[in-house]
C-alpha atoms as a PDB file:
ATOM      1  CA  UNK A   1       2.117 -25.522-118.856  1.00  0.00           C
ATOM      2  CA  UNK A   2       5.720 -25.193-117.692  1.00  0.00           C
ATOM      3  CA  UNK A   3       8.584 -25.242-119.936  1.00  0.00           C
ATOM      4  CA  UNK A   4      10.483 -28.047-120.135  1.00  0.00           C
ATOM      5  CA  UNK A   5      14.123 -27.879-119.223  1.00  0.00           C
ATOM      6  CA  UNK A   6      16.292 -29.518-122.545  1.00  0.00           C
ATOM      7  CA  UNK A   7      19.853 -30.999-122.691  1.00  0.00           C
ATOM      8  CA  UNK A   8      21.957 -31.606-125.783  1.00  0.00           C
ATOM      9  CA  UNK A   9      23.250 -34.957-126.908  1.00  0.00           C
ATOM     10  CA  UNK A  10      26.507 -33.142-126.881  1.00  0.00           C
ATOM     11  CA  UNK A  11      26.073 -31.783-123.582  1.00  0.00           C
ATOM     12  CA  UNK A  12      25.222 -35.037-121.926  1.00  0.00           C
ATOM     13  CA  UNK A  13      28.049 -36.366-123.666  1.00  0.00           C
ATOM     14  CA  UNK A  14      30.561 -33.756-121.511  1.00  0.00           C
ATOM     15  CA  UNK A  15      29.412 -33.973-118.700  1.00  0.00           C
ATOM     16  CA  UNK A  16      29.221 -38.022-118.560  1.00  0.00           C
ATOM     17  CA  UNK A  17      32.911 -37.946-119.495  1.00  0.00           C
ATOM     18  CA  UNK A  18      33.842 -35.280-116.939  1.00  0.00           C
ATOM     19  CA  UNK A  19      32.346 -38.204-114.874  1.00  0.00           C
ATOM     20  CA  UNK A  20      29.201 -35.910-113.148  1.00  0.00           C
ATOM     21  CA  UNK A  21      26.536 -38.713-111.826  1.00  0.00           C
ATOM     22  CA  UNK A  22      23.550 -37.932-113.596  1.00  0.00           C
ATOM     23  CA  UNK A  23      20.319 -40.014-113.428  1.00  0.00           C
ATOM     24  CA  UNK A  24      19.084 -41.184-116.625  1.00  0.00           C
ATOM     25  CA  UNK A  25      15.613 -42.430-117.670  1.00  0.00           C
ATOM     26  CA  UNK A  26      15.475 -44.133-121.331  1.00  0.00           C
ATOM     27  CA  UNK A  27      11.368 -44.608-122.096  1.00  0.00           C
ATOM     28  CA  UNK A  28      12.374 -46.525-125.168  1.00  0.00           C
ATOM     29  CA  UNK A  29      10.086 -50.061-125.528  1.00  0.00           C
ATOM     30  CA  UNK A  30      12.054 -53.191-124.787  1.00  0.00           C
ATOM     31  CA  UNK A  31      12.940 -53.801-128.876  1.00  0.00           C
ATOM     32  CA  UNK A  32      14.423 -50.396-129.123  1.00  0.00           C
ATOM     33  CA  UNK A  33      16.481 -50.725-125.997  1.00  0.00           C
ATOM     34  CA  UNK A  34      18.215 -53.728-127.710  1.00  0.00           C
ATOM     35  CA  UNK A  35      19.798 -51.308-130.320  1.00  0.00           C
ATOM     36  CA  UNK A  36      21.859 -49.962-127.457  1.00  0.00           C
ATOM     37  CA  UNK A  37      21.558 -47.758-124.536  1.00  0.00           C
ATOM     38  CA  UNK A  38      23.050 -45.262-122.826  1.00  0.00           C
ATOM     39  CA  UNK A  39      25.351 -47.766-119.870  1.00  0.00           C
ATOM     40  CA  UNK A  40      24.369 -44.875-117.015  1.00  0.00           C
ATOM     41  CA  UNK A  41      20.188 -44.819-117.671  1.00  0.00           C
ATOM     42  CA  UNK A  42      17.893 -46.907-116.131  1.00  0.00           C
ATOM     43  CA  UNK A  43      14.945 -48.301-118.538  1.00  0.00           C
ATOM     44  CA  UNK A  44      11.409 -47.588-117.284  1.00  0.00           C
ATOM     45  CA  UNK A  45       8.936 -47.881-120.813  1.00  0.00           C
ATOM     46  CA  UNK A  46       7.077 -45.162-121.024  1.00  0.00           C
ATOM     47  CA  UNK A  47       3.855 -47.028-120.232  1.00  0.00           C
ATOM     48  CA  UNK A  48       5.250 -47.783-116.893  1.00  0.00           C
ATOM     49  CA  UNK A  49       6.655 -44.576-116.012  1.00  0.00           C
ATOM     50  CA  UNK A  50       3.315 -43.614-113.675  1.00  0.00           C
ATOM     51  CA  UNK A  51       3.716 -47.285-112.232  1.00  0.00           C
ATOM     52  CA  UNK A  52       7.067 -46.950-111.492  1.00  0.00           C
ATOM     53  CA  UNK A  53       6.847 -43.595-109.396  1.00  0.00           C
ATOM     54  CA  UNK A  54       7.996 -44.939-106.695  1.00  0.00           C
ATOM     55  CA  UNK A  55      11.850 -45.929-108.152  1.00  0.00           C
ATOM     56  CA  UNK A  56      12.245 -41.887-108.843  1.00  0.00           C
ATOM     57  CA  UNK A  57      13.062 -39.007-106.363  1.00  0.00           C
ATOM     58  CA  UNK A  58      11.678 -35.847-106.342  1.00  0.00           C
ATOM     59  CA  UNK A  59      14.836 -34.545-104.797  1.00  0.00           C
ATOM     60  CA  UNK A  60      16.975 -35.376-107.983  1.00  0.00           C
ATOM     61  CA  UNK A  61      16.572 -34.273-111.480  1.00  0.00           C
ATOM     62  CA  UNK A  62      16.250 -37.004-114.334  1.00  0.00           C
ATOM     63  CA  UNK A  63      17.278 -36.739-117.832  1.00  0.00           C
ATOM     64  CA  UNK A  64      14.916 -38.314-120.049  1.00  0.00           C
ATOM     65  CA  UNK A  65      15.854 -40.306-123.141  1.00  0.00           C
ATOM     66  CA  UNK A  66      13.884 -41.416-126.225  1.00  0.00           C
ATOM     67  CA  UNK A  67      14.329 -42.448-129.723  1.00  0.00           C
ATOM     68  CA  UNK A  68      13.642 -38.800-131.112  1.00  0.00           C
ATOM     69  CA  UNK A  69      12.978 -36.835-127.984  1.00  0.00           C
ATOM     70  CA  UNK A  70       9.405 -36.566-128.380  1.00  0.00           C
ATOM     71  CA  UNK A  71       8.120 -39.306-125.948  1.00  0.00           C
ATOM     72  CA  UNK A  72      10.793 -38.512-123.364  1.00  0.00           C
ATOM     73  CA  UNK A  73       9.578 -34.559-123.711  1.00  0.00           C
ATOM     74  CA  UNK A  74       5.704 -36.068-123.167  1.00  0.00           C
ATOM     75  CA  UNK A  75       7.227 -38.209-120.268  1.00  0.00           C
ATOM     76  CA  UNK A  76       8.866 -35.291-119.248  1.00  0.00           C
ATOM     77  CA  UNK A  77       5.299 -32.988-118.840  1.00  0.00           C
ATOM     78  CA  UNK A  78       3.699 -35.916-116.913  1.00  0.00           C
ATOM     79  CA  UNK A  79       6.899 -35.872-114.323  1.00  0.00           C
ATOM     80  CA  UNK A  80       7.062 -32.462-113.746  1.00  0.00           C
ATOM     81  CA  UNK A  81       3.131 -32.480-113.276  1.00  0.00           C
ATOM     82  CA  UNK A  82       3.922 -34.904-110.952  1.00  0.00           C
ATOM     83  CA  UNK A  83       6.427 -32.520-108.880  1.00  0.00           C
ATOM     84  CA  UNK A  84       9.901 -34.516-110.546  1.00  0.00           C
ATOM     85  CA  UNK A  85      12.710 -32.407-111.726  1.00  0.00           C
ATOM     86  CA  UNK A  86      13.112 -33.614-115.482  1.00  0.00           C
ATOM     87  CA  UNK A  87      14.841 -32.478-118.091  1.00  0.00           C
ATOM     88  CA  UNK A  88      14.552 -33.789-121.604  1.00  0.00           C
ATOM     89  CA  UNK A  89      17.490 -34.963-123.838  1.00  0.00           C
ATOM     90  CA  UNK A  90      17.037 -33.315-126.955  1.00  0.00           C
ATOM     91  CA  UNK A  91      17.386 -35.185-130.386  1.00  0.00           C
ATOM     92  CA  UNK A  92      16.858 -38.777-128.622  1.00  0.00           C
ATOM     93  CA  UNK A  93      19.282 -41.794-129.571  1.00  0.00           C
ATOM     94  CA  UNK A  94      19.165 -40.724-132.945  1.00  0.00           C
ATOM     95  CA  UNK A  95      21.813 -38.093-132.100  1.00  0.00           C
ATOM     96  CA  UNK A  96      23.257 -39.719-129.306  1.00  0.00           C
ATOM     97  CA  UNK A  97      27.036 -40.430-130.748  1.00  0.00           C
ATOM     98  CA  UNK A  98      28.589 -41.521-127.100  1.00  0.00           C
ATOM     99  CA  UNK A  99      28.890 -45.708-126.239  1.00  0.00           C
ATOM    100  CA  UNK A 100      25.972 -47.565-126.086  1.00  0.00           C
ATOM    101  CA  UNK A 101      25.809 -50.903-124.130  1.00  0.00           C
END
């Protein structure tokens, strides 16, 4: 299995305030998503991610968000198996200390 490509809280962080346009996936459930999300990512639950195949790109790379970083790194296998560029934001919204909407 190919590794999967990581990204810091911190390092999202930069380059969201240097303004880069990034595409962001947050697999959180609907409850979770309340809390707060990231204002850039789109939500697709992670039970809908292979339904929703057709809203992603293969051209672009997605950032993948979770609660912890574990779902988003399992969402993250079945993407790139799937021939998506993904990359997995390490630590989840627990370490995520930028604005939430």
């Amino acid at each position: 299995m190919e590794e999967i490509k990581t990204i810091t809280t911190d390092e999202l962080k930069k380059k969201l305030d240097a303004g880069e346009e990034l595409l962001l996936v947050d697999v959180r459930e609907d409850e979770e998503i309340e809390t707060g999300k990231i204002k850039q990512a789109k939500h697709i639950r992670m039970g809908d991610i292979p339904a929703s195949l057709d809203q992603l790109d293969k051209e672009k790379e997605y950032i993948v968000i979770c609660r912890s970083g574990r779902r988003s790194e399992n969402v993250c296998h079945y993407l790139q198996d799937q021939g998506y560029k993904v990359r997995n934001m390490e630590g989840g919204m627990l370490e995520w200390e930028g604005d939430v909407e």
